[in-house]
Structure formats: structure tokens, C-alpha cells
PDB file of N, CA and C in Angstrom:
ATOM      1  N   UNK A   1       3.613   9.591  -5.767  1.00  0.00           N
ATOM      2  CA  UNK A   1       3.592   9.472  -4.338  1.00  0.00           C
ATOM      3  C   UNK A   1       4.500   8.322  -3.921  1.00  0.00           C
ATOM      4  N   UNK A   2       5.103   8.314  -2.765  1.00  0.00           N
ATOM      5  CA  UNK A   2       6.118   7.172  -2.578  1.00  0.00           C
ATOM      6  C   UNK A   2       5.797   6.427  -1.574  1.00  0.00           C
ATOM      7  N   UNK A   3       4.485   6.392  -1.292  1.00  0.00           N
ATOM      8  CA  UNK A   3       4.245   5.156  -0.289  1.00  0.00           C
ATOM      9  C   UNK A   3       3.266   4.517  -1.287  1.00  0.00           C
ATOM     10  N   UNK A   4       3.251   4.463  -2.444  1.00  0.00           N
ATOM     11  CA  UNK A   4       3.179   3.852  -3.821  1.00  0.00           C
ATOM     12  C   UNK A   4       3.798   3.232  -4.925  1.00  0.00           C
ATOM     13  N   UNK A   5       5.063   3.366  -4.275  1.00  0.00           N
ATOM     14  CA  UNK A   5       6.229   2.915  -5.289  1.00  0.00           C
ATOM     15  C   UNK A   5       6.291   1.439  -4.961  1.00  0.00           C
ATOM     16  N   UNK A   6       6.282   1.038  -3.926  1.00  0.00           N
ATOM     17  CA  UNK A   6       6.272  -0.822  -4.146  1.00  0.00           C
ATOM     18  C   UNK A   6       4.922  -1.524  -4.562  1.00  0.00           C
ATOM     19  N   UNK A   7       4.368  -0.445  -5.180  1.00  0.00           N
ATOM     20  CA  UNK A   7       2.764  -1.254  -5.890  1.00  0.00           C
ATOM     21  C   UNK A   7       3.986  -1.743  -7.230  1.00  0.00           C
ATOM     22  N   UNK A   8       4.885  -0.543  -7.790  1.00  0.00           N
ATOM     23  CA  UNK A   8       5.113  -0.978  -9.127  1.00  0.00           C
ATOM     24  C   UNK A   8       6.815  -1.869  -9.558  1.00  0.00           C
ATOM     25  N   UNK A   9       6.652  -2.676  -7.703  1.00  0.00           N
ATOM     26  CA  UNK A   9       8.125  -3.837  -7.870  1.00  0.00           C
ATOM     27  C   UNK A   9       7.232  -4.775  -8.113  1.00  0.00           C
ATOM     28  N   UNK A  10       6.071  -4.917  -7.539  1.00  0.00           N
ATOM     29  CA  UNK A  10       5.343  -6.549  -7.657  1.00  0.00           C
ATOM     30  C   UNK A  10       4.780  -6.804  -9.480  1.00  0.00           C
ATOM     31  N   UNK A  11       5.012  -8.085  -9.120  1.00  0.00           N
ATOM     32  CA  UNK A  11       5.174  -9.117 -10.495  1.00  0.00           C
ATOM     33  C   UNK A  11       5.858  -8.780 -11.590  1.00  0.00           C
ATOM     34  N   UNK A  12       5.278  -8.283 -12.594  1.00  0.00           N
ATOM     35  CA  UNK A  12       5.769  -7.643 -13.376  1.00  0.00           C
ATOM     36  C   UNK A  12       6.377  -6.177 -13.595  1.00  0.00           C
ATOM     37  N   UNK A  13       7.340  -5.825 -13.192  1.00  0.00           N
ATOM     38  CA  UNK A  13       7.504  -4.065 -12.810  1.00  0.00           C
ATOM     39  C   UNK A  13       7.171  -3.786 -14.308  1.00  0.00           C
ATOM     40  N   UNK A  14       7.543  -4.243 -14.954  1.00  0.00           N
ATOM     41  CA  UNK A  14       7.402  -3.682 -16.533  1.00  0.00           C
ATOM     42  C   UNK A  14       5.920  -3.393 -17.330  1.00  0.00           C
ATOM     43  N   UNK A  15       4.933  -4.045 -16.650  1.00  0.00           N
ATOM     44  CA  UNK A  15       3.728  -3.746 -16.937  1.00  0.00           C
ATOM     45  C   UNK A  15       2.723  -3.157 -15.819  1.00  0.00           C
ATOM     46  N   UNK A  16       3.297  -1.984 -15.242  1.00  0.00           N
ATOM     47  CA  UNK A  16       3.279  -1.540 -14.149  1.00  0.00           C
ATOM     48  C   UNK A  16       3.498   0.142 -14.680  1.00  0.00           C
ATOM     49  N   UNK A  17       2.205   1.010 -14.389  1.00  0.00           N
ATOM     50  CA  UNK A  17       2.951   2.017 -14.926  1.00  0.00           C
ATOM     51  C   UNK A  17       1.915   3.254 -13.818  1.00  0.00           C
ATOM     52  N   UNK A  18       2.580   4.478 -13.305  1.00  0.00           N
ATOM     53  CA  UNK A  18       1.287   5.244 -12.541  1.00  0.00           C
ATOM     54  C   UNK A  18       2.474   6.657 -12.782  1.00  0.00           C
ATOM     55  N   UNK A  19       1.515   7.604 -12.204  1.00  0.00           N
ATOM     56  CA  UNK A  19       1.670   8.847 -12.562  1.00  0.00           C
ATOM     57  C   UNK A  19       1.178   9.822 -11.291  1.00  0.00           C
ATOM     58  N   UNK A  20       1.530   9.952 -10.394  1.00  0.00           N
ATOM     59  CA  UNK A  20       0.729  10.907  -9.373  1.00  0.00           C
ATOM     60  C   UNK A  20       0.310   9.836  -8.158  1.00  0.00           C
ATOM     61  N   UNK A  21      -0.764   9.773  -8.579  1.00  0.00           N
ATOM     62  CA  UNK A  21      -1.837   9.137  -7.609  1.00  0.00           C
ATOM     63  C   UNK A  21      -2.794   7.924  -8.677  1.00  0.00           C
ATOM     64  N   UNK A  22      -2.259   7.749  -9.639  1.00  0.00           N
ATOM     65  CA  UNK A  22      -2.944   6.842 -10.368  1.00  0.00           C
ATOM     66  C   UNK A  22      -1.787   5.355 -11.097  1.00  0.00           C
ATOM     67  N   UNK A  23      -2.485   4.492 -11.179  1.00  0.00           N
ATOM     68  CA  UNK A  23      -1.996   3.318 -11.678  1.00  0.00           C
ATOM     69  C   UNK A  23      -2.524   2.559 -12.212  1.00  0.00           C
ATOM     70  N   UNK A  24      -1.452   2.155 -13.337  1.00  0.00           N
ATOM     71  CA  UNK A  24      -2.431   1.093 -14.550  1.00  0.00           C
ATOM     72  C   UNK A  24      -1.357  -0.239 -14.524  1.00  0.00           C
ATOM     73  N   UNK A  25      -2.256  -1.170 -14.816  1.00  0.00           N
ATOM     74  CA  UNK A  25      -1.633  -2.432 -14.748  1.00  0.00           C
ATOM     75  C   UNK A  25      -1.996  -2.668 -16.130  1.00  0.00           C
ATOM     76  N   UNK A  26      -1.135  -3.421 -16.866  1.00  0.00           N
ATOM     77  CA  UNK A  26      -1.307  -4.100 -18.350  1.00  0.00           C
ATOM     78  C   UNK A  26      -0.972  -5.332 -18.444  1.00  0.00           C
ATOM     79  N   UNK A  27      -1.762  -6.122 -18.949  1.00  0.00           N
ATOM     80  CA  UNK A  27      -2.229  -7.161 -19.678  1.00  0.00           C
ATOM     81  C   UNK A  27      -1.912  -8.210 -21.385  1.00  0.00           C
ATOM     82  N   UNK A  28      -0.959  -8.463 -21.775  1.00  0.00           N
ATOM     83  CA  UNK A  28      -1.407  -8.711 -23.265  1.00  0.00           C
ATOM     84  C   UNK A  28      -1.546  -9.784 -23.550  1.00  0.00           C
ATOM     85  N   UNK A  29      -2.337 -10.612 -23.716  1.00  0.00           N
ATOM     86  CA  UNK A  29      -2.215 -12.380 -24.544  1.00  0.00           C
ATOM     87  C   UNK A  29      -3.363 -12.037 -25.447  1.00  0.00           C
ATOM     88  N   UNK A  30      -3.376 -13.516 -25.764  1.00  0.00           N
ATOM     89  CA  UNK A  30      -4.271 -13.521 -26.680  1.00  0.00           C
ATOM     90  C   UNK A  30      -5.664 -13.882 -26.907  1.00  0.00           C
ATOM     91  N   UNK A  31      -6.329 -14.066 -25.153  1.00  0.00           N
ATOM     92  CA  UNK A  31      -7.303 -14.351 -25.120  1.00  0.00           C
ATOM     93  C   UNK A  31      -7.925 -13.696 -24.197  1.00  0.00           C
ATOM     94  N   UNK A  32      -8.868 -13.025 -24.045  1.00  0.00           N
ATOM     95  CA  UNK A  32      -9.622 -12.282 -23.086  1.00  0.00           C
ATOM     96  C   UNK A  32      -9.386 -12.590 -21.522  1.00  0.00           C
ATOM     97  N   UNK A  33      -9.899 -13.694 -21.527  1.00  0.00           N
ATOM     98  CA  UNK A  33      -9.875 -14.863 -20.288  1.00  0.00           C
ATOM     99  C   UNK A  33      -8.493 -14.853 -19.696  1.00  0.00           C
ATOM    100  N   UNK A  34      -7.497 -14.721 -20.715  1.00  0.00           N
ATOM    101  CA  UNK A  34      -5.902 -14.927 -19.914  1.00  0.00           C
ATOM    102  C   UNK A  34      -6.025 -13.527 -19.389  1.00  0.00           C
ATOM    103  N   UNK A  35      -6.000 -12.552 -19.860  1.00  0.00           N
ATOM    104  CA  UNK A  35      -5.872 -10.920 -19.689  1.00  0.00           C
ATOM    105  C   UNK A  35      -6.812 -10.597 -18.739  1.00  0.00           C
ATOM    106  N   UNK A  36      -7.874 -11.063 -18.167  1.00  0.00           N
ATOM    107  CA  UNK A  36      -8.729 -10.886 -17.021  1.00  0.00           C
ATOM    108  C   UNK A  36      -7.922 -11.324 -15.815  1.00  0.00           C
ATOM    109  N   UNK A  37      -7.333 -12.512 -16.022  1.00  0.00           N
ATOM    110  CA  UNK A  37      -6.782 -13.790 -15.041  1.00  0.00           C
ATOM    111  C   UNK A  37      -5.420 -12.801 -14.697  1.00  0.00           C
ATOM    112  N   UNK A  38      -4.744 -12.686 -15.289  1.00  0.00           N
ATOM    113  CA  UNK A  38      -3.904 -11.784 -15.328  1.00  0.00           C
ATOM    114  C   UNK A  38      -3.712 -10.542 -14.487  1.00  0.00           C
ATOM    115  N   UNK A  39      -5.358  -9.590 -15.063  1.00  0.00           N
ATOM    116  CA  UNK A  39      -5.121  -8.544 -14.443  1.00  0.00           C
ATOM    117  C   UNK A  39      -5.739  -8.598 -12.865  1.00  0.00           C
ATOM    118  N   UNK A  40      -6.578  -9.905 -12.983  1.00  0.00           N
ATOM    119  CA  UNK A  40      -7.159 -10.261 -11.445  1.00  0.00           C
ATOM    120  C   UNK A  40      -6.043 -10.696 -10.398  1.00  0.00           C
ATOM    121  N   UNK A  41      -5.063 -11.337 -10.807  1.00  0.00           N
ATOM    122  CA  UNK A  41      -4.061 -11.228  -9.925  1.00  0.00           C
ATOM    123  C   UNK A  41      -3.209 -10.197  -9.745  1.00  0.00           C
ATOM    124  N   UNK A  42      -3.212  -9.718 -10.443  1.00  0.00           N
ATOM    125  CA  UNK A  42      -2.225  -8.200 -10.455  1.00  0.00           C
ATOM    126  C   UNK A  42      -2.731  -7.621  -9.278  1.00  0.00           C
ATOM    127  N   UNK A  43      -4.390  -7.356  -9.568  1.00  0.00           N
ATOM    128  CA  UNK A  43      -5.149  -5.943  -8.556  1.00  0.00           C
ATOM    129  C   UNK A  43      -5.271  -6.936  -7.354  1.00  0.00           C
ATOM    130  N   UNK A  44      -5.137  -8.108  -7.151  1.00  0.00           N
ATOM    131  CA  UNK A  44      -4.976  -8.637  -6.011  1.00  0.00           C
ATOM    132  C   UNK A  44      -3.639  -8.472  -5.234  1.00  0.00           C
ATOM    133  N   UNK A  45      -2.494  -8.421  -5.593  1.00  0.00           N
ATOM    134  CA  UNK A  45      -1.619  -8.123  -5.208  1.00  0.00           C
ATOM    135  C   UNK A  45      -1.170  -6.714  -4.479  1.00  0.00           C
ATOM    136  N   UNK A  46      -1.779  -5.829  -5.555  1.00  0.00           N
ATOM    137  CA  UNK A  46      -1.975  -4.757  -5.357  1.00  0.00           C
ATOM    138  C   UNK A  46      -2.191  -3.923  -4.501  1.00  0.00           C
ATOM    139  N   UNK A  47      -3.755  -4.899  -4.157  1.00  0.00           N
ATOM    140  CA  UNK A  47      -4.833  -4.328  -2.679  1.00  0.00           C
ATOM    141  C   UNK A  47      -4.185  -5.445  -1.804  1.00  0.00           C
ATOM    142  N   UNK A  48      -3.693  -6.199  -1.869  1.00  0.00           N
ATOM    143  CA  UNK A  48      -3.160  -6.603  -0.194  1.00  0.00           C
ATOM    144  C   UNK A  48      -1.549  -5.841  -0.454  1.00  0.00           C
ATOM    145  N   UNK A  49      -0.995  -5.701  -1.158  1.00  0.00           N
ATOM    146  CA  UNK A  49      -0.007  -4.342  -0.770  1.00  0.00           C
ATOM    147  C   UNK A  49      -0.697  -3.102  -0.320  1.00  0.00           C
ATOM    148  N   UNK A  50      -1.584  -2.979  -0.494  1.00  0.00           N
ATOM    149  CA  UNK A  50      -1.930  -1.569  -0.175  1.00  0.00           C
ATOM    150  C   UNK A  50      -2.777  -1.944   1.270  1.00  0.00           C
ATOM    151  N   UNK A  51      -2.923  -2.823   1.558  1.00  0.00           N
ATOM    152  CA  UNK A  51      -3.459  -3.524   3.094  1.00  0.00           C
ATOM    153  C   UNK A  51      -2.093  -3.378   4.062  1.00  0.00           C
ATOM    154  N   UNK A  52      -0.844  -3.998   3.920  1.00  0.00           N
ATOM    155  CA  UNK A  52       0.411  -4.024   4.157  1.00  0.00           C
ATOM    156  C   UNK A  52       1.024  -2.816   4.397  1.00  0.00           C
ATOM    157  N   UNK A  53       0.212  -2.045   3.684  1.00  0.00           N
ATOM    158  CA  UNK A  53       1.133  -0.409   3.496  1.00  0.00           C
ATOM    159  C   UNK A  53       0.250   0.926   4.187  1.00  0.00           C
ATOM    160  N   UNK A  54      -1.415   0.085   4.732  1.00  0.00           N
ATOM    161  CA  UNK A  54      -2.418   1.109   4.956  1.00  0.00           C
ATOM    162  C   UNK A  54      -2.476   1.660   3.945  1.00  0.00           C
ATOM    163  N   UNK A  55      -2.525   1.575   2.684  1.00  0.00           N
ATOM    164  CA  UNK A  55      -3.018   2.595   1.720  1.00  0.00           C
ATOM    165  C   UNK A  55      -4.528   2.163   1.114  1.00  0.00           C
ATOM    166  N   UNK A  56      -5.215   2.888   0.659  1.00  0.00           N
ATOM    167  CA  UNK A  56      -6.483   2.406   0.629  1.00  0.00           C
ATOM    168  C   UNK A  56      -7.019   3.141  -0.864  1.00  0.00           C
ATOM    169  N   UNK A  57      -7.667   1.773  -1.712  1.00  0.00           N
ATOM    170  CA  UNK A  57      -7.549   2.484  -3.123  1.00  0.00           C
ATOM    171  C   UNK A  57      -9.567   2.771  -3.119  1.00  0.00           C
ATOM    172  N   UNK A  58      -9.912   3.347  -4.140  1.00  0.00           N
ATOM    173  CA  UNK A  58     -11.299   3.869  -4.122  1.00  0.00           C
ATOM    174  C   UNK A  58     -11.630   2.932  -5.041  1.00  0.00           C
ATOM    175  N   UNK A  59     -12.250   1.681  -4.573  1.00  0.00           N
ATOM    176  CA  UNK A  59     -12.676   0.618  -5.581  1.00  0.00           C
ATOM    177  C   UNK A  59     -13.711   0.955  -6.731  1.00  0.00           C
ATOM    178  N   UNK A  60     -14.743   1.922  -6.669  1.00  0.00           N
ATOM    179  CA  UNK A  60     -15.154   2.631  -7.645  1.00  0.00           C
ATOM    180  C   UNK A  60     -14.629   3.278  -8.859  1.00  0.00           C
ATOM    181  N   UNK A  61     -13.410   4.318  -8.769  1.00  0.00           N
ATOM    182  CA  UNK A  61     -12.721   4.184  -9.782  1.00  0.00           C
ATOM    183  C   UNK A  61     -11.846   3.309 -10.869  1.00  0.00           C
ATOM    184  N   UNK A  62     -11.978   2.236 -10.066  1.00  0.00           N
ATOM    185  CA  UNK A  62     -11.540   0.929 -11.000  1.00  0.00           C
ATOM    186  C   UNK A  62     -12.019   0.419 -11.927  1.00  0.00           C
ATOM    187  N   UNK A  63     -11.167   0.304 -13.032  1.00  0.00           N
ATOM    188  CA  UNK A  63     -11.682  -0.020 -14.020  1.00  0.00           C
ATOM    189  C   UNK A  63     -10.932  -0.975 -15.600  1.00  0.00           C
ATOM    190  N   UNK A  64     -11.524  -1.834 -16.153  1.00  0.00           N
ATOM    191  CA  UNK A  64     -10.932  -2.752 -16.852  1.00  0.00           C
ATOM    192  C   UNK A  64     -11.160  -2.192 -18.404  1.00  0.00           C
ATOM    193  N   UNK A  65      -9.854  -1.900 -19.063  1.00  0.00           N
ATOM    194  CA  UNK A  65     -10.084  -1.732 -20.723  1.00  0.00           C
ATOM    195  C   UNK A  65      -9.795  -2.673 -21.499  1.00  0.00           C
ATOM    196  N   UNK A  66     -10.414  -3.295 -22.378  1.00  0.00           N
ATOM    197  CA  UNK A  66     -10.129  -3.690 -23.087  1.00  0.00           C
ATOM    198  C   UNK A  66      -9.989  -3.496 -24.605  1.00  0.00           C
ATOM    199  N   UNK A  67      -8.948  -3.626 -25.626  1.00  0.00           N
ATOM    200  CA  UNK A  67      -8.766  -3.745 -26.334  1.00  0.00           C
ATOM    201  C   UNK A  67      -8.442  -4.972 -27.266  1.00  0.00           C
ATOM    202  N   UNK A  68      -9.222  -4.839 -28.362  1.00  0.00           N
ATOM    203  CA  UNK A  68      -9.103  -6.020 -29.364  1.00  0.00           C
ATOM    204  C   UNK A  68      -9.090  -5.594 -30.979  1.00  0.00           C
ATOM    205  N   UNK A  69      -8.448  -6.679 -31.423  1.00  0.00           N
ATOM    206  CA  UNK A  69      -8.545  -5.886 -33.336  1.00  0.00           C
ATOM    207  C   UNK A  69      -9.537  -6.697 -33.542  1.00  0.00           C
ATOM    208  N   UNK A  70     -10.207  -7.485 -33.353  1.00  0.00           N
ATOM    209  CA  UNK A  70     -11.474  -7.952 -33.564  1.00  0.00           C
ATOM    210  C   UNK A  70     -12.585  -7.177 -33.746  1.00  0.00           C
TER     211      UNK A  70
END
């Protein structure tokens, strides 16, 4: 969709990735805590772009993965 495409110029375009109507933001360090901090500013950015743009995301489907080799 293209009144979605400037979700994926902010911060990092490169860890920025969506498909349709969906979007994932990514994360990698090495500590949980950075990768939360991280992705908490991301989806902040995000939703006041999408405030800026009237677009309005379904905060219910949101959701945080994590992965660890631990």
C-alpha cells in the first residue's frame, strides 16, 4: 500500500521490511533490553507517522519476537 511507504524511510530503512498491509521492524544486539529499546522507538515513530499520515494501525495485532541461541 503506498500511503505506507514512508513508515519504511524512517530510521533505519534497512531494518524495515512489509508486504501488503503488514510490517516488521528488526532489531539485533546483544542484549534483550537494547532490542526492546530499539524496537520501542521504532513503533514509536511509526505510530506518530501513521498519526501524520491518518493511518491507523490495530494495536492488538502487535507483536514482539524474540529470538535467542540461549
Amino acid at each position: 500500500m503506498l500511503y505506507l511507504a514512508p513508515l519504511f524511510k524512517l530510521g533505519k530503512p534497512s531494518n524495515r521490511f512489509g508486504y501488503a498491509d503488514d510490517v516488521a521492524l528488526l532489531a539485533v544486539f546483544l542484549s534483550l533490553e537494547t532490542n526492546s529499546q530499539l524496537l520501542s522507538t521504532a513503533l514509536q515513530e511509526a505510530l506518530d507517522q501513521g498519526l501524520a499520515e491518518r493511518v491507523t494501525f490495530e494495536l492488538a495485532k502487535l507483536e514482539l519476537l524474540h529470538f535467542s541461541r540461549q
